[in-house]
C-alpha atoms as a PDB file:
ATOM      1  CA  UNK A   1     105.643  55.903  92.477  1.00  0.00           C
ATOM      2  CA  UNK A   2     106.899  58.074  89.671  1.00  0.00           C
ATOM      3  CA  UNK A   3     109.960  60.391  90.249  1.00  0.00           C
ATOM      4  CA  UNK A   4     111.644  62.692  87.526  1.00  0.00           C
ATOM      5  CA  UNK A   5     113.578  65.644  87.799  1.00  0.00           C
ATOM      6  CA  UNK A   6     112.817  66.782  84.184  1.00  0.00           C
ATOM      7  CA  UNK A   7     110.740  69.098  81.935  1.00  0.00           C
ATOM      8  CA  UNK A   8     109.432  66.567  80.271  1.00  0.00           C
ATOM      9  CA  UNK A   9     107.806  63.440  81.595  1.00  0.00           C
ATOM     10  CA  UNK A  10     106.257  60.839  79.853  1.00  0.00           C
ATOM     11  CA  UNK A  11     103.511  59.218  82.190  1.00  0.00           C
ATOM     12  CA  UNK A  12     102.078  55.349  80.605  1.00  0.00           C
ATOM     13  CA  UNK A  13      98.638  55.435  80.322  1.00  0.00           C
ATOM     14  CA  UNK A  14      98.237  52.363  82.497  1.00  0.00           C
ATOM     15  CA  UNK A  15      99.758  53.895  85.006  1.00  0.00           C
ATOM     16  CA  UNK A  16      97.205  56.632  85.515  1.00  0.00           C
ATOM     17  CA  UNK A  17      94.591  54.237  84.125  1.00  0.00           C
ATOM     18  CA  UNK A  18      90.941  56.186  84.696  1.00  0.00           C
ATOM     19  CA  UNK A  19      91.855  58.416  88.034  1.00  0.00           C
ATOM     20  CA  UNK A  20      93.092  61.727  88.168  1.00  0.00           C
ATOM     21  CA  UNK A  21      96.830  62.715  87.859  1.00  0.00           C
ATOM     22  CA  UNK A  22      97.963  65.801  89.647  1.00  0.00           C
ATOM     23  CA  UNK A  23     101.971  66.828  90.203  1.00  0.00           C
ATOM     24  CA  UNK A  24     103.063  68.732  92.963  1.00  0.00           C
ATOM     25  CA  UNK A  25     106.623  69.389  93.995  1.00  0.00           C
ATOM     26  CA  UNK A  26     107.215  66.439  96.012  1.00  0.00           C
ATOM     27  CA  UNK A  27     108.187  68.776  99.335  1.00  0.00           C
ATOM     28  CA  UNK A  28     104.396  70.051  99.259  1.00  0.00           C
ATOM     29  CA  UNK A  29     103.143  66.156  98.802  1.00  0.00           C
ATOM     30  CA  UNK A  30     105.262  65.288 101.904  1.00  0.00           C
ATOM     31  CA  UNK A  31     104.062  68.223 103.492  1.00  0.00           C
ATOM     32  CA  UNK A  32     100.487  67.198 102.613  1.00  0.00           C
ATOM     33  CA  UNK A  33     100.982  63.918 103.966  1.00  0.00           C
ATOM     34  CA  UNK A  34     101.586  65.148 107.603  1.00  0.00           C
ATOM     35  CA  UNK A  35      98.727  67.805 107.263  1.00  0.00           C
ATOM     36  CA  UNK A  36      96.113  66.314 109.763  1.00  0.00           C
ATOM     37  CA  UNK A  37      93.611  69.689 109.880  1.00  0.00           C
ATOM     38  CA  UNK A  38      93.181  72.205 107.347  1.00  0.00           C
ATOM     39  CA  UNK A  39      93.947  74.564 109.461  1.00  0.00           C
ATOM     40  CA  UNK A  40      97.301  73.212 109.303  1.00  0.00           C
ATOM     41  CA  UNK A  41      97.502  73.435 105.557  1.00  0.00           C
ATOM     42  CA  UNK A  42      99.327  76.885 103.997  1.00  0.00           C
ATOM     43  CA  UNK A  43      97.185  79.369 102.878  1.00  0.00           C
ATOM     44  CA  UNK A  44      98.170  78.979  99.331  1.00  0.00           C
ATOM     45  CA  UNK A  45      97.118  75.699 100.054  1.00  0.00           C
ATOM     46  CA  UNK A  46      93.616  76.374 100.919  1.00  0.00           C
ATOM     47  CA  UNK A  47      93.023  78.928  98.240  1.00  0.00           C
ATOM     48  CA  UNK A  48      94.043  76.316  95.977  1.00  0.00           C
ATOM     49  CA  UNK A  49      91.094  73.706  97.321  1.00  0.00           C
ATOM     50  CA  UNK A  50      88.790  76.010  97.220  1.00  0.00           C
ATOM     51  CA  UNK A  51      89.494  77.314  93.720  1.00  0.00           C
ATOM     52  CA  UNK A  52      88.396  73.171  92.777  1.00  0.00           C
ATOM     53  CA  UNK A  53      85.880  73.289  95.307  1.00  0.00           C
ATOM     54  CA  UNK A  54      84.455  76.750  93.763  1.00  0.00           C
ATOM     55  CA  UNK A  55      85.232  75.224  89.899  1.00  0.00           C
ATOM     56  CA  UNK A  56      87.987  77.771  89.310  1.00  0.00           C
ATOM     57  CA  UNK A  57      90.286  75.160  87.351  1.00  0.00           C
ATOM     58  CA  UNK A  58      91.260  74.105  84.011  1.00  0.00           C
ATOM     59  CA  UNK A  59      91.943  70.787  82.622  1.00  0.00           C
ATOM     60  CA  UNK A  60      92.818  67.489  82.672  1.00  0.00           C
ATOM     61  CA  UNK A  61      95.049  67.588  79.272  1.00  0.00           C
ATOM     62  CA  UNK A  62      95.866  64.608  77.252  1.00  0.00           C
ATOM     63  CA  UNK A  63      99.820  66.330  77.978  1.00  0.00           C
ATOM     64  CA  UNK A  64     102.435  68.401  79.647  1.00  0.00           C
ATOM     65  CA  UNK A  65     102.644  70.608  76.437  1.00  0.00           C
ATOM     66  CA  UNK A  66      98.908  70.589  76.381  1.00  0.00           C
ATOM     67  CA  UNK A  67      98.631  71.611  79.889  1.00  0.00           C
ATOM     68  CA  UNK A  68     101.987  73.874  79.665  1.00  0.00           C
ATOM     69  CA  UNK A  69     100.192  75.889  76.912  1.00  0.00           C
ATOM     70  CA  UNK A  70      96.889  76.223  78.582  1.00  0.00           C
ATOM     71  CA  UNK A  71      98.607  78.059  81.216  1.00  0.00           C
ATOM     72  CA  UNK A  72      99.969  80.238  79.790  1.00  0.00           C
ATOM     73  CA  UNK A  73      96.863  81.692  77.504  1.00  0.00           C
ATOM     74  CA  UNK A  74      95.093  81.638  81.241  1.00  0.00           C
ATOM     75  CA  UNK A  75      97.428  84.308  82.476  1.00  0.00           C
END
């Protein structure tokens, strides 16, 4: 498992290899972990999966500056 505390991260391509990479403040993973219905889950939480559900996402990016900047022309 990977933990920084930094703005930038620098994540080896073996280590994400051909799956997905998504980072969440590591309070919301934890809280994820114990989540056993979705009712459970916050509603932020739920709006989010259904924004990927419904296709309402951007990305992946090849970086954090990639991504970073992305973001901010989406607002």
């Amino acid at each position: 498992m990977l933990y920084c505390q930094h703005d930038d991260y620098n994540i080896p391509k073996n280590f994400i290899s051909d799956e997905e990479l998504i980072a969440i403040p590591r309070k919301e993973y934890e809280n994820l972990l114990r989540v056993k219905d979705k009712k459970d889950l916050d509603l932020e939480i739920v709006e989010a999966l259904d924004d990927v559900k419904m296709g309402r996402v951007i990305g992946p990016f090849s970086s954090l500056s990639t991504g970073l900047k992305a973001l901010k022309m989406a607002k």
